[in-house]
C-alpha atoms as a PDB file:
ATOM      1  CA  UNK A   1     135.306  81.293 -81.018  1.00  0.00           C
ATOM      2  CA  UNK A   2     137.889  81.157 -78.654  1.00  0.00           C
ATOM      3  CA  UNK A   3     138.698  84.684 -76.788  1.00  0.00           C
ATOM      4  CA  UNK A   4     142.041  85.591 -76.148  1.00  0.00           C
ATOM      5  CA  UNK A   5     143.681  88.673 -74.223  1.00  0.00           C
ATOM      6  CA  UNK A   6     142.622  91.016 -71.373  1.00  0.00           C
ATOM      7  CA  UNK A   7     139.794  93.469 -72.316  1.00  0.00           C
ATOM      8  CA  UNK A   8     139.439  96.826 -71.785  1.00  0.00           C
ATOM      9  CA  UNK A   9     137.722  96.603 -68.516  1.00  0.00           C
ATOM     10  CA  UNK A  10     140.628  94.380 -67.359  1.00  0.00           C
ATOM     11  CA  UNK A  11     143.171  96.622 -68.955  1.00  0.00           C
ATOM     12  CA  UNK A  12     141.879  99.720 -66.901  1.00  0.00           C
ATOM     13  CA  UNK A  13     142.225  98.929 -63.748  1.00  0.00           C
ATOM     14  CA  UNK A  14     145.477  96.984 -64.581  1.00  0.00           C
ATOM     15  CA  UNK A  15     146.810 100.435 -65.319  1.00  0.00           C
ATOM     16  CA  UNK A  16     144.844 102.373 -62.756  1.00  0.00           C
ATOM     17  CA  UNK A  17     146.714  99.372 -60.188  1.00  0.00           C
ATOM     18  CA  UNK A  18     150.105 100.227 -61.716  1.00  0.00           C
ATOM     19  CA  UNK A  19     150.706  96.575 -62.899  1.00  0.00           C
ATOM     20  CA  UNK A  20     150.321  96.830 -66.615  1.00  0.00           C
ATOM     21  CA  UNK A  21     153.525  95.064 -67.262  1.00  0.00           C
ATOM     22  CA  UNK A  22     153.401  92.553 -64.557  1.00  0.00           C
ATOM     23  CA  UNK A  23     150.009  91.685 -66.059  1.00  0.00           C
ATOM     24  CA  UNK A  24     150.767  91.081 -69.734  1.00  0.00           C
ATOM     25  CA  UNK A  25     153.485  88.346 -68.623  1.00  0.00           C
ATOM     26  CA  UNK A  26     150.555  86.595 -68.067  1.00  0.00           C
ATOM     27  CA  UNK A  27     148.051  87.029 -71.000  1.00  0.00           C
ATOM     28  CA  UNK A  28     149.285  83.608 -72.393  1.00  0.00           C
ATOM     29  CA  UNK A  29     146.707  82.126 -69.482  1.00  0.00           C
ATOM     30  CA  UNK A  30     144.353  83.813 -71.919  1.00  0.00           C
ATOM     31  CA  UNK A  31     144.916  81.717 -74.759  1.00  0.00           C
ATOM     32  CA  UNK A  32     143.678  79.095 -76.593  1.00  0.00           C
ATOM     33  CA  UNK A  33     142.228  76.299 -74.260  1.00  0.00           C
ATOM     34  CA  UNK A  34     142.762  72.602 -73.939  1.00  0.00           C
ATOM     35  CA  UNK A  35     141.867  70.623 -71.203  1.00  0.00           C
ATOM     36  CA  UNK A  36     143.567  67.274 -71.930  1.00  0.00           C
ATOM     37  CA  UNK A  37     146.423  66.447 -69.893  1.00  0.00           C
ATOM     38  CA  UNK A  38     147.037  68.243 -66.037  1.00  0.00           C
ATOM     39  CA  UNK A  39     143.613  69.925 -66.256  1.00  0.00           C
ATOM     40  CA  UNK A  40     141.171  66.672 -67.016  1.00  0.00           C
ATOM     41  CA  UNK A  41     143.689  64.907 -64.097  1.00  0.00           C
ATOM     42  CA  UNK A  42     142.610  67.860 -61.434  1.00  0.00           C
ATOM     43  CA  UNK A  43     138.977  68.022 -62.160  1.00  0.00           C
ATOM     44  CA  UNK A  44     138.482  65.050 -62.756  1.00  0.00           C
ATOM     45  CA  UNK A  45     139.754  64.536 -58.801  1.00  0.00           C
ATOM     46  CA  UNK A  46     136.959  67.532 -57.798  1.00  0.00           C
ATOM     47  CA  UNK A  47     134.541  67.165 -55.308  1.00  0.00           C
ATOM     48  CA  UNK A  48     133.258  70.732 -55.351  1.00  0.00           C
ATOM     49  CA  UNK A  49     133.179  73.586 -58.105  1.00  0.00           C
ATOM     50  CA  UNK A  50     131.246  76.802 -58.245  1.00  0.00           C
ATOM     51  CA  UNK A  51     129.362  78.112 -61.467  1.00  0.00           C
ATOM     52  CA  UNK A  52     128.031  81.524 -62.024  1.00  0.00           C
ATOM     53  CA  UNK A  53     125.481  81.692 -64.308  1.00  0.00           C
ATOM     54  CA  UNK A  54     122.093  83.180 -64.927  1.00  0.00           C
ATOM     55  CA  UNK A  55     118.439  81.615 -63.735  1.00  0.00           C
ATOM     56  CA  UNK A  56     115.380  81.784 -66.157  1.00  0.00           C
ATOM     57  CA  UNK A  57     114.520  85.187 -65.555  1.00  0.00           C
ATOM     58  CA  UNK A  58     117.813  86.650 -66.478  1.00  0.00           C
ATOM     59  CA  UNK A  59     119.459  86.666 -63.003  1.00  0.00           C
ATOM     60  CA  UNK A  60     123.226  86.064 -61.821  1.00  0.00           C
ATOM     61  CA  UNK A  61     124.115  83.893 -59.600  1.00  0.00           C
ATOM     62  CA  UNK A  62     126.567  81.725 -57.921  1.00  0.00           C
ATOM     63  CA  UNK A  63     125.441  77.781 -57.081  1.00  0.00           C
ATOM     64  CA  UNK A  64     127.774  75.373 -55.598  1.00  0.00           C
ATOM     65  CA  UNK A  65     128.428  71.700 -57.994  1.00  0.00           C
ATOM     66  CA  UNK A  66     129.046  69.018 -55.544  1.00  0.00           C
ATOM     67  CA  UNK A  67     130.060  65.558 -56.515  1.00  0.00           C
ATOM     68  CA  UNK A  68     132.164  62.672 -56.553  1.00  0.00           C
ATOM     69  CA  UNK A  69     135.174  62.286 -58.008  1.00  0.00           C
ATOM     70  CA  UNK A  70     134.622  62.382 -61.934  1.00  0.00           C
ATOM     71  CA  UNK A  71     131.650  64.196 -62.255  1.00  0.00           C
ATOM     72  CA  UNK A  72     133.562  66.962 -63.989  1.00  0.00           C
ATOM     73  CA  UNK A  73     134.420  65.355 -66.994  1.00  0.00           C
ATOM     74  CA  UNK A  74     137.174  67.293 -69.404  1.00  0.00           C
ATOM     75  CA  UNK A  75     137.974  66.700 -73.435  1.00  0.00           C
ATOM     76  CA  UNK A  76     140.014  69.057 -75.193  1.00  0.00           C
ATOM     77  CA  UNK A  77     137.493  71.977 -75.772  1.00  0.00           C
ATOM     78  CA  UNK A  78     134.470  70.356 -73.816  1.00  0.00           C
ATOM     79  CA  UNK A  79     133.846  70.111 -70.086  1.00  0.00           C
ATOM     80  CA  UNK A  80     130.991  68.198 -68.824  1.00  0.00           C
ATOM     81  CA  UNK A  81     129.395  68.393 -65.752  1.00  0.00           C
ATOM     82  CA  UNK A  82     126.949  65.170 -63.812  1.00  0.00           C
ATOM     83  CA  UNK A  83     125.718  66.989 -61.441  1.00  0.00           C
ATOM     84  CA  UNK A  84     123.633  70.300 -61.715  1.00  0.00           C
ATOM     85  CA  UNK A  85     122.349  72.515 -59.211  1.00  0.00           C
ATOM     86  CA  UNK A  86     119.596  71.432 -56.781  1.00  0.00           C
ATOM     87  CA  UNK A  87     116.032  72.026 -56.849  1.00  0.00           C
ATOM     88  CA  UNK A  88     116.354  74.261 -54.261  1.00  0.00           C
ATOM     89  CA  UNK A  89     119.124  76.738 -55.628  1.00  0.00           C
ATOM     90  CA  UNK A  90     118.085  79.680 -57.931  1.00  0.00           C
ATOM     91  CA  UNK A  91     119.988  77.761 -60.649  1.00  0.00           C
ATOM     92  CA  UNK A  92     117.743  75.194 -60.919  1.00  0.00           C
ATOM     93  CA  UNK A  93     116.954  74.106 -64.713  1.00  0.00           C
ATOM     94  CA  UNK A  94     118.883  77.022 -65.605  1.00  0.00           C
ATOM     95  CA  UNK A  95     118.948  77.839 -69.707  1.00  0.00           C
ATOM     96  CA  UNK A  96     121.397  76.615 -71.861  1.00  0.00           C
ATOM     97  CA  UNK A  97     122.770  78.814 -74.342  1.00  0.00           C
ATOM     98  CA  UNK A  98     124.564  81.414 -72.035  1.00  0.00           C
ATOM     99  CA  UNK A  99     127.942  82.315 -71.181  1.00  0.00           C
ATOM    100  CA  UNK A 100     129.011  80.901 -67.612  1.00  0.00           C
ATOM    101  CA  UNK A 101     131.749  80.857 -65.277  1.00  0.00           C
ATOM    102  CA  UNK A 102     133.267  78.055 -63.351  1.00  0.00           C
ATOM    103  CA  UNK A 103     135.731  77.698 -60.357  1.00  0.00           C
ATOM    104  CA  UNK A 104     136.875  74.241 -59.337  1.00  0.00           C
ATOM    105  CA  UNK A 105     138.718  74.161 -56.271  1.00  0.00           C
ATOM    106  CA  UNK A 106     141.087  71.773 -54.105  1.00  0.00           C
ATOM    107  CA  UNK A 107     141.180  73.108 -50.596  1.00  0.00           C
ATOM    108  CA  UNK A 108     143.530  70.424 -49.437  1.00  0.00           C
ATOM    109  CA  UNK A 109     146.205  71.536 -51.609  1.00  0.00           C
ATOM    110  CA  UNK A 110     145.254  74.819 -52.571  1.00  0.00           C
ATOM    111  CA  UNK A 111     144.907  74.766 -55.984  1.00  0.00           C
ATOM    112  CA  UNK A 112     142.460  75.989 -58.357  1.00  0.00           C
ATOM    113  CA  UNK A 113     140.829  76.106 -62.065  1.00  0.00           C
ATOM    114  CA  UNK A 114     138.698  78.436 -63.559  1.00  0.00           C
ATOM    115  CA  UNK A 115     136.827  77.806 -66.502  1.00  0.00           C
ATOM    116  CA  UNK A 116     134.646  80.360 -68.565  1.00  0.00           C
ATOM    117  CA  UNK A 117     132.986  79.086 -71.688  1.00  0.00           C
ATOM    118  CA  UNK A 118     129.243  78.670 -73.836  1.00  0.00           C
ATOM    119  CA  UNK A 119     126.418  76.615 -71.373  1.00  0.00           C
ATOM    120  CA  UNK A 120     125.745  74.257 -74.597  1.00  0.00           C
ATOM    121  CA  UNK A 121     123.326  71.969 -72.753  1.00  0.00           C
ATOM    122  CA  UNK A 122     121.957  72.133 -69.242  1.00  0.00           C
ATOM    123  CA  UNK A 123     119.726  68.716 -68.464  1.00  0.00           C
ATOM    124  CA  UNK A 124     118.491  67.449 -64.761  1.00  0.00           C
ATOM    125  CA  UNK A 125     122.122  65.937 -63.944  1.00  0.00           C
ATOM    126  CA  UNK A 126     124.423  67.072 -66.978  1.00  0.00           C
ATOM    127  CA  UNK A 127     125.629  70.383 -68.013  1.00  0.00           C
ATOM    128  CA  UNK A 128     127.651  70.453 -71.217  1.00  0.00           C
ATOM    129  CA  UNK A 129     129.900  73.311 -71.166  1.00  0.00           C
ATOM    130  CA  UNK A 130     131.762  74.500 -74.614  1.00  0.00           C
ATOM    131  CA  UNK A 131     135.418  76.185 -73.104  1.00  0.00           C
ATOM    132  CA  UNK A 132     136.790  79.274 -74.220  1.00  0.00           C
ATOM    133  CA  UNK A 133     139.317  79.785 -71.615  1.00  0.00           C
ATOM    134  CA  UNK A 134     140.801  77.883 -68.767  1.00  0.00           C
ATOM    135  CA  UNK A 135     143.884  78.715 -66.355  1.00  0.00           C
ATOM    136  CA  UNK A 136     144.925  78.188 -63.458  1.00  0.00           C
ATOM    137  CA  UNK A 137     145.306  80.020 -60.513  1.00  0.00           C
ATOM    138  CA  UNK A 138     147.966  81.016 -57.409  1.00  0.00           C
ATOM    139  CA  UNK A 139     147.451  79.192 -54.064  1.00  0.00           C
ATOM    140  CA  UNK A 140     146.769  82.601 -52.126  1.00  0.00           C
ATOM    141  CA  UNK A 141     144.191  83.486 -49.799  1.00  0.00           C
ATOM    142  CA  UNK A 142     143.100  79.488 -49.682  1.00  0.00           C
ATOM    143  CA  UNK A 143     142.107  77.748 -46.369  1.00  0.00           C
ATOM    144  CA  UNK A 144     143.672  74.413 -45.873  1.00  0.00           C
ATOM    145  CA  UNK A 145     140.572  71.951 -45.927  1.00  0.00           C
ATOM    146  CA  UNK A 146     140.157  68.354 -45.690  1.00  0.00           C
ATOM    147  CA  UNK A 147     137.012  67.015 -46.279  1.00  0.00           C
ATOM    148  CA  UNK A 148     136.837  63.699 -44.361  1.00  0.00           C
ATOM    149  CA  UNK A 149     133.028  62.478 -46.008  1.00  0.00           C
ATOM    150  CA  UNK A 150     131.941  61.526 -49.571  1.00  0.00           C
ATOM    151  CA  UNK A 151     129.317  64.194 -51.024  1.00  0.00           C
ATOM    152  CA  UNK A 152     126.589  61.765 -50.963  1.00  0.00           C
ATOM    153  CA  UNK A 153     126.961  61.320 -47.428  1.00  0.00           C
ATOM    154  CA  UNK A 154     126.091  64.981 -46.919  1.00  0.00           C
ATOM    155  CA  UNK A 155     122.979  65.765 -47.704  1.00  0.00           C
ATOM    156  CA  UNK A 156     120.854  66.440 -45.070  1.00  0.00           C
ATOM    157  CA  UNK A 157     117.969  63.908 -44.161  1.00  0.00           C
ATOM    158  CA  UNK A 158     115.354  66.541 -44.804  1.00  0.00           C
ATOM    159  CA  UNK A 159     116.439  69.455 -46.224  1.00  0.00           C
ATOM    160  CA  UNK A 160     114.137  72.211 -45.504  1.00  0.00           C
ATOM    161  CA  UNK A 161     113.189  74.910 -48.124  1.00  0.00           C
ATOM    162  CA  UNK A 162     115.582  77.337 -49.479  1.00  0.00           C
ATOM    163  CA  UNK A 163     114.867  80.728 -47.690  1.00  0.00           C
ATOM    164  CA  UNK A 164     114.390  83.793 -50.006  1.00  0.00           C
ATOM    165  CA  UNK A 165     114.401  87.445 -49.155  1.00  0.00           C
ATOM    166  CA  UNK A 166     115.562  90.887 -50.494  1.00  0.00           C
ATOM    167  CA  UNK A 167     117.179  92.009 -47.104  1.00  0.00           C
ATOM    168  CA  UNK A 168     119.985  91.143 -44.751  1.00  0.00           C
ATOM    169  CA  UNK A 169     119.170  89.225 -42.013  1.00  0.00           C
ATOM    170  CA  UNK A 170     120.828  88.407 -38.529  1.00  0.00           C
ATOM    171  CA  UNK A 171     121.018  84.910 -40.089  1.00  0.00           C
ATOM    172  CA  UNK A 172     122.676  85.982 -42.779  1.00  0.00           C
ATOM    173  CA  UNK A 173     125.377  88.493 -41.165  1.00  0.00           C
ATOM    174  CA  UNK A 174     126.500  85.227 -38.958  1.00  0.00           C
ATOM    175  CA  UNK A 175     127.007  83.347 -42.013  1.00  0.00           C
ATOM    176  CA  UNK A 176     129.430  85.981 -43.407  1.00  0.00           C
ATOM    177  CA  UNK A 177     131.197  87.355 -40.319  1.00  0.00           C
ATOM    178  CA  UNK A 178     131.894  83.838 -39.794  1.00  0.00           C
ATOM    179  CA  UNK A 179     133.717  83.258 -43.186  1.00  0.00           C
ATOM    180  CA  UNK A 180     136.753  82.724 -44.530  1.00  0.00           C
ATOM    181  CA  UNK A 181     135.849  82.111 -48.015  1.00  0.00           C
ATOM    182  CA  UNK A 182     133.222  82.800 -50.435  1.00  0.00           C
ATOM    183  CA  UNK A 183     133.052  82.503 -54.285  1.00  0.00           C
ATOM    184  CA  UNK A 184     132.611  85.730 -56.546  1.00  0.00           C
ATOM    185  CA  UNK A 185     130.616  86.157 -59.776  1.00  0.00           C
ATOM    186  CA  UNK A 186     131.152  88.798 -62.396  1.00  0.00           C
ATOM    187  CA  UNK A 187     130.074  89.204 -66.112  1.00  0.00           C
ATOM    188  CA  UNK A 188     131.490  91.175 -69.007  1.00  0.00           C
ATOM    189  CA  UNK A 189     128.826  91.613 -72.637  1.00  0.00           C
ATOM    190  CA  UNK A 190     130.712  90.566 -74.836  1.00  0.00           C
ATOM    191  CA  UNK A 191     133.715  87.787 -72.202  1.00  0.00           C
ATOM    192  CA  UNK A 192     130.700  86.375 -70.881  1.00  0.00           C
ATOM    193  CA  UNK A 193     131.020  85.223 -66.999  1.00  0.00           C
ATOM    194  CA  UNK A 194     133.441  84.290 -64.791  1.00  0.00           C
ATOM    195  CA  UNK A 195     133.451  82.591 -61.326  1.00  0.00           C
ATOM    196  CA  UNK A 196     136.489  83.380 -58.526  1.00  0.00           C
ATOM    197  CA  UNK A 197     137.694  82.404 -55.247  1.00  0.00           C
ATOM    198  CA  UNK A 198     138.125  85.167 -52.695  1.00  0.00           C
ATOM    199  CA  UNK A 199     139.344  84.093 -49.007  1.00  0.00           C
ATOM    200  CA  UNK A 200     141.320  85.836 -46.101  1.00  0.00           C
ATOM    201  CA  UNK A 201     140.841  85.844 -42.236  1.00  0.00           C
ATOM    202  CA  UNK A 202     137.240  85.264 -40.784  1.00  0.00           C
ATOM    203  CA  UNK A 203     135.448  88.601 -41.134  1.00  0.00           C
ATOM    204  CA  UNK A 204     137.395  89.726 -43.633  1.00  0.00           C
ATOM    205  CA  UNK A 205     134.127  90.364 -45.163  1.00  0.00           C
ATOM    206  CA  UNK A 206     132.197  92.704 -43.540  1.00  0.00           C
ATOM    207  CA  UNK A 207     128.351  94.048 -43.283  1.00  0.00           C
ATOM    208  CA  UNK A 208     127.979  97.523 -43.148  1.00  0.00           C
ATOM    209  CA  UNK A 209     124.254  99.422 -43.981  1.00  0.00           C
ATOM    210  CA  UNK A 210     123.123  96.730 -45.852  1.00  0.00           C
ATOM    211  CA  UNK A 211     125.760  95.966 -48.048  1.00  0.00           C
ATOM    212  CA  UNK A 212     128.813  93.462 -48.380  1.00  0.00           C
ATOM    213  CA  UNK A 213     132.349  94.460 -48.462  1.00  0.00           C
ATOM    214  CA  UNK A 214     135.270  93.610 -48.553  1.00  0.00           C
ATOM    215  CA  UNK A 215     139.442  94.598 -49.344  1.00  0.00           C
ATOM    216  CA  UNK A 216     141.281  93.396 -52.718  1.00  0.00           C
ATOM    217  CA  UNK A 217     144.371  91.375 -51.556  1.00  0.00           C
ATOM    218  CA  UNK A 218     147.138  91.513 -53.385  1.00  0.00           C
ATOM    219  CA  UNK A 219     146.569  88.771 -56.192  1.00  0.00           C
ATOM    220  CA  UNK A 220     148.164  87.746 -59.878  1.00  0.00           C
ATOM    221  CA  UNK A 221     147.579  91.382 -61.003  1.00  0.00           C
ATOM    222  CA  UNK A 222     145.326  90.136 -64.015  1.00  0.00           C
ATOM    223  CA  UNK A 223     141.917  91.747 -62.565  1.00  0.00           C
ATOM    224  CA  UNK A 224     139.465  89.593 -64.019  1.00  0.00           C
ATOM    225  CA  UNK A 225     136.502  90.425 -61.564  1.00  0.00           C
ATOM    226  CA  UNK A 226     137.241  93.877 -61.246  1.00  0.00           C
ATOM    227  CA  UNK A 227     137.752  94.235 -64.705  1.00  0.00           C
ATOM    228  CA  UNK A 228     134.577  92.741 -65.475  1.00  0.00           C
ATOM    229  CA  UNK A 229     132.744  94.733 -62.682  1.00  0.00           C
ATOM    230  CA  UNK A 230     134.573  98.127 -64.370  1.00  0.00           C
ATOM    231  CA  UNK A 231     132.303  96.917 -67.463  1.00  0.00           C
ATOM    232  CA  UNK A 232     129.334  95.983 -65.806  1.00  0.00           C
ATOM    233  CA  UNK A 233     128.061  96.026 -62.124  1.00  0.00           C
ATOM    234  CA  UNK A 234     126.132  92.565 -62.018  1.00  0.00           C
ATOM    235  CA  UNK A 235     127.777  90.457 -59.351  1.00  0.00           C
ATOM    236  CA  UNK A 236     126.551  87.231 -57.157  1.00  0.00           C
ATOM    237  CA  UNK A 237     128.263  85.688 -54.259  1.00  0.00           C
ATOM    238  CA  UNK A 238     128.413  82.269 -52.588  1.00  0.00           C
ATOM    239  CA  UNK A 239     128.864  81.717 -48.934  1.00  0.00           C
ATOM    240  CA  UNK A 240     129.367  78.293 -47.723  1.00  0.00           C
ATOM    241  CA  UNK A 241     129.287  76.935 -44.240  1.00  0.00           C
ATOM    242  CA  UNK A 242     131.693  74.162 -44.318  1.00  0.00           C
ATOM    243  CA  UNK A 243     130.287  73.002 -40.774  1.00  0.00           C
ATOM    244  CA  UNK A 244     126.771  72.792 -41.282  1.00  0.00           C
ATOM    245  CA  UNK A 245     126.467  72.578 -45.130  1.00  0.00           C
ATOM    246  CA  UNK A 246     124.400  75.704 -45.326  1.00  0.00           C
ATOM    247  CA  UNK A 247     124.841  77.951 -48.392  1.00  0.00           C
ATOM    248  CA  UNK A 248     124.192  81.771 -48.811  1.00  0.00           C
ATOM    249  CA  UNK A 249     123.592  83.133 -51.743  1.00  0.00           C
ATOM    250  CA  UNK A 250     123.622  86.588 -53.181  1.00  0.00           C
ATOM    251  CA  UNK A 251     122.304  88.430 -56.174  1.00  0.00           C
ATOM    252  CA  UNK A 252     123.119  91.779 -56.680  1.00  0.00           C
ATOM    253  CA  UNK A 253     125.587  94.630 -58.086  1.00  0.00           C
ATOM    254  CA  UNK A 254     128.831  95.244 -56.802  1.00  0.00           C
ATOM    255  CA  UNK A 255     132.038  97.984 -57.404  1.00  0.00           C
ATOM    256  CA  UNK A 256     135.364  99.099 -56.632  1.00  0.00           C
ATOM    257  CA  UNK A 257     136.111 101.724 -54.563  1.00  0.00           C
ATOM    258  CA  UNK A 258     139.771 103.403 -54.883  1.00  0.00           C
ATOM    259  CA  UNK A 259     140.658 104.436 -51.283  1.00  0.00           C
ATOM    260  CA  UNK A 260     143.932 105.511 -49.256  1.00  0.00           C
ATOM    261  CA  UNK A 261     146.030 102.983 -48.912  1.00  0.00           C
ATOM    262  CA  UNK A 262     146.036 102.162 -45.182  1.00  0.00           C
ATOM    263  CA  UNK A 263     142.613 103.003 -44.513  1.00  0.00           C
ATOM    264  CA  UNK A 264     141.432 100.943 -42.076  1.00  0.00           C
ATOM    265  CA  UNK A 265     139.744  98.022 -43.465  1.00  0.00           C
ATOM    266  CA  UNK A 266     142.279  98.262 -46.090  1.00  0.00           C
ATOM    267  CA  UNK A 267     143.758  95.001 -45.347  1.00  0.00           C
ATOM    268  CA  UNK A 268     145.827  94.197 -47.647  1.00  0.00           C
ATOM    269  CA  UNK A 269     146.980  97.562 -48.257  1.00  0.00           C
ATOM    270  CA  UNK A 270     146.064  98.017 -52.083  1.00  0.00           C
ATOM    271  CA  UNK A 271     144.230 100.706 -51.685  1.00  0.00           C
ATOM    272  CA  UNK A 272     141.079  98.599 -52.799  1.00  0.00           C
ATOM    273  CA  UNK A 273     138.052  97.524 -51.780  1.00  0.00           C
ATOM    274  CA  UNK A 274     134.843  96.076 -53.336  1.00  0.00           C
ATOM    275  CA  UNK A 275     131.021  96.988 -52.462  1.00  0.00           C
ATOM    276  CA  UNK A 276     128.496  95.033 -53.174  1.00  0.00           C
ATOM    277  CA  UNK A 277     124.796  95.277 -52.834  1.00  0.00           C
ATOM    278  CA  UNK A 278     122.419  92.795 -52.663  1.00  0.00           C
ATOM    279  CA  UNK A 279     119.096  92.720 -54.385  1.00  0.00           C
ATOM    280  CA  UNK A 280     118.082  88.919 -53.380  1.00  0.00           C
ATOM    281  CA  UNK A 281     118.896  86.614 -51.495  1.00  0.00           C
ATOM    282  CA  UNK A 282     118.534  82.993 -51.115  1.00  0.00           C
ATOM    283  CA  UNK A 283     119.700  80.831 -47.543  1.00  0.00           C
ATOM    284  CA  UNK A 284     119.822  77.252 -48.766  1.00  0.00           C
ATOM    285  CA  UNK A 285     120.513  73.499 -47.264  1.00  0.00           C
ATOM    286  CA  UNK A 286     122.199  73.035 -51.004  1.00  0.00           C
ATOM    287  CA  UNK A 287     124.830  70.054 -50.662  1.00  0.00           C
ATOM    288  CA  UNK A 288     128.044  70.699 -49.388  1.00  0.00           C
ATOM    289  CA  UNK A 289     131.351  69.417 -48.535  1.00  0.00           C
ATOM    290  CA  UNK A 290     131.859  69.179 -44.570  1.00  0.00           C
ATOM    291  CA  UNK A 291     134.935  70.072 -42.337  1.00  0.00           C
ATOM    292  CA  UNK A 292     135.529  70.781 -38.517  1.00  0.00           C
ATOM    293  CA  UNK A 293     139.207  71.589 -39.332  1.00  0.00           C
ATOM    294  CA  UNK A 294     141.149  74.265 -40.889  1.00  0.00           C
ATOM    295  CA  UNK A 295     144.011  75.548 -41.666  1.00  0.00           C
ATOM    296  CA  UNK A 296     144.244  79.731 -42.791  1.00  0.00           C
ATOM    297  CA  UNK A 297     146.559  80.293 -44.926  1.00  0.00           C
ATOM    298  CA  UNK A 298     149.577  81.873 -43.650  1.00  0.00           C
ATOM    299  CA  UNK A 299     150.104  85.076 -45.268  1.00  0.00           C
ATOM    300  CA  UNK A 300     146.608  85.845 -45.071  1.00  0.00           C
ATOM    301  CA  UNK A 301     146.451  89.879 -43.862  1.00  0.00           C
ATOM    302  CA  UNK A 302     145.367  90.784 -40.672  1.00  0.00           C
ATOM    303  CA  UNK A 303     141.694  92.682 -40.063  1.00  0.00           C
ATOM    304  CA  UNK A 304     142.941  96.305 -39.852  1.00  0.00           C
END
């Protein structure tokens, strides 16, 4: 069944934001999908997506999908996917039959797709993904990258084993002061999951105590994640090194904190800014798209 219209997670901190109005102009993004046409065209032209979904024991995460061009495969209702994650990622053989979240992205021209919808089938190299919703998204907060290598041409020689722990490390705090980007996962009971982009000046995310945070920029005023996280606290991140092809990954909880606008740290002066705790953690040689270039985008705030 296809779900339409903001819920009331979504609706609450529209009005809390003072954008109620600004919002509903856009809850025809919400409606019913069909990815024939401009959306097969741009993922089928994807080398990298992000899904959020949950492992075998019940988990959230975020795992990068890295391909070549086609392996995201769109019909009408029906997106499937020839690639799954790695052996090494905490997605690995994940269950079908659970709601996921998906983010394909095009760093080059700063455009982006999310996709929520019902994992229908989840083999070694095929997911099968059944779409409730699909819209696009603004080009804000998106890093200018051009990746100059084919995926297959990535993957390290011999990858060593994915790193697991339930505490911050040095390693870790490196990997995220040095970012620019990550990927955000939320969930909602009854909407299922979501994936998003979230991106801004390296070390806009900071590490503080042992927790993540980070400001809300100013964005389409619809709220999914933070709607979803008003609902329920699960959250997961993904970190990617575009240099080295090293991927963090974070499993956790995460919420909004209301603050004075101008704080410092507020960056984009909303008056926002989300916390997030992790419970585990997982430092990876997953398979990544590789750049020594970028380009920030230019109204990206300054650190405050």
């Amino acid at each position: 069944m296809t779900i339409t219209g903001f819920h009331p997670g979504e609706l609450a901190v529209q009005q809390r934001a003072g954008v109620q109005g600004l919002a509903a102009r856009l809850s025809g993004m919400l409606s019913e999908p069909n990815l024939d046409g401009g959306f097969r065209r741009f993922l089928a032209d994807r080398e990298l997506a992000a899904l959020t979904a949950r492992d075998r024991s019940g988990r959230l995460w975020v795992a990068p999908l890295v391909g070549e061009p086609g392996y995201l495969d769109a019909h009408a209702k029906t997106l499937r996917v020839h690639v799954a994650p790695t052996a090494a990622d905490p997605l690995d053989q994940l269950p079908a039959g659970q709601p996921i979240g998906l983010i394909a992205i095009e760093f080059a021209t700063r455009r982006r797709v999310r996709i929520n919808g019902l994992l229908t089938k989840a083999a070694a190299n095929e997911l099968e993904i059944a779409v409730d919703q699909a819209f696009g998204n603004c080009p804000q907060y998106i890093q200018r990258r051009i990746f100059a290598e084919h995926p297959s041409d990535n993957a390290p020689a011999t990858a060593e084993p994915a790193r697991w722990t339930s505490q911050l490390a040095p390693e870790h705090e490196s990997i995220v002061h040095r970012a620019d980007t990550f990927f955000l996962g939320t969930v909602h009971p009854h909407r299922g999951a979501d994936a998003s982009h979230r991106g801004g000046t390296r070390g806009f995310v900071r590490v503080e105590d042992g927790q993540l945070w980070w400001p809300d920029y100013p964005g389409n005023n619809m709220f999914n994640s933070l709607g979803n996280l008003a609902v329920d606290k699960t959250a997961a991140l993904l970190f990617i090194d575009f240099t080295t092809g090293s991927s963090l990954q974070l499993s956790g909880t995460a919420e909004v904190d209301w603050i004075r606008p101008g704080t410092p740290g507020d960056d984009g002066g909303t008056g926002r800014r989300v916390r997030f705790t992790p419970d585990r953690i997982v430092l990876g040689a997953a398979p990544a798209l590789r750049t020594e270039t970028v380009e920030p985008y230019v109204r990206n705030p300054s650190l405050t």
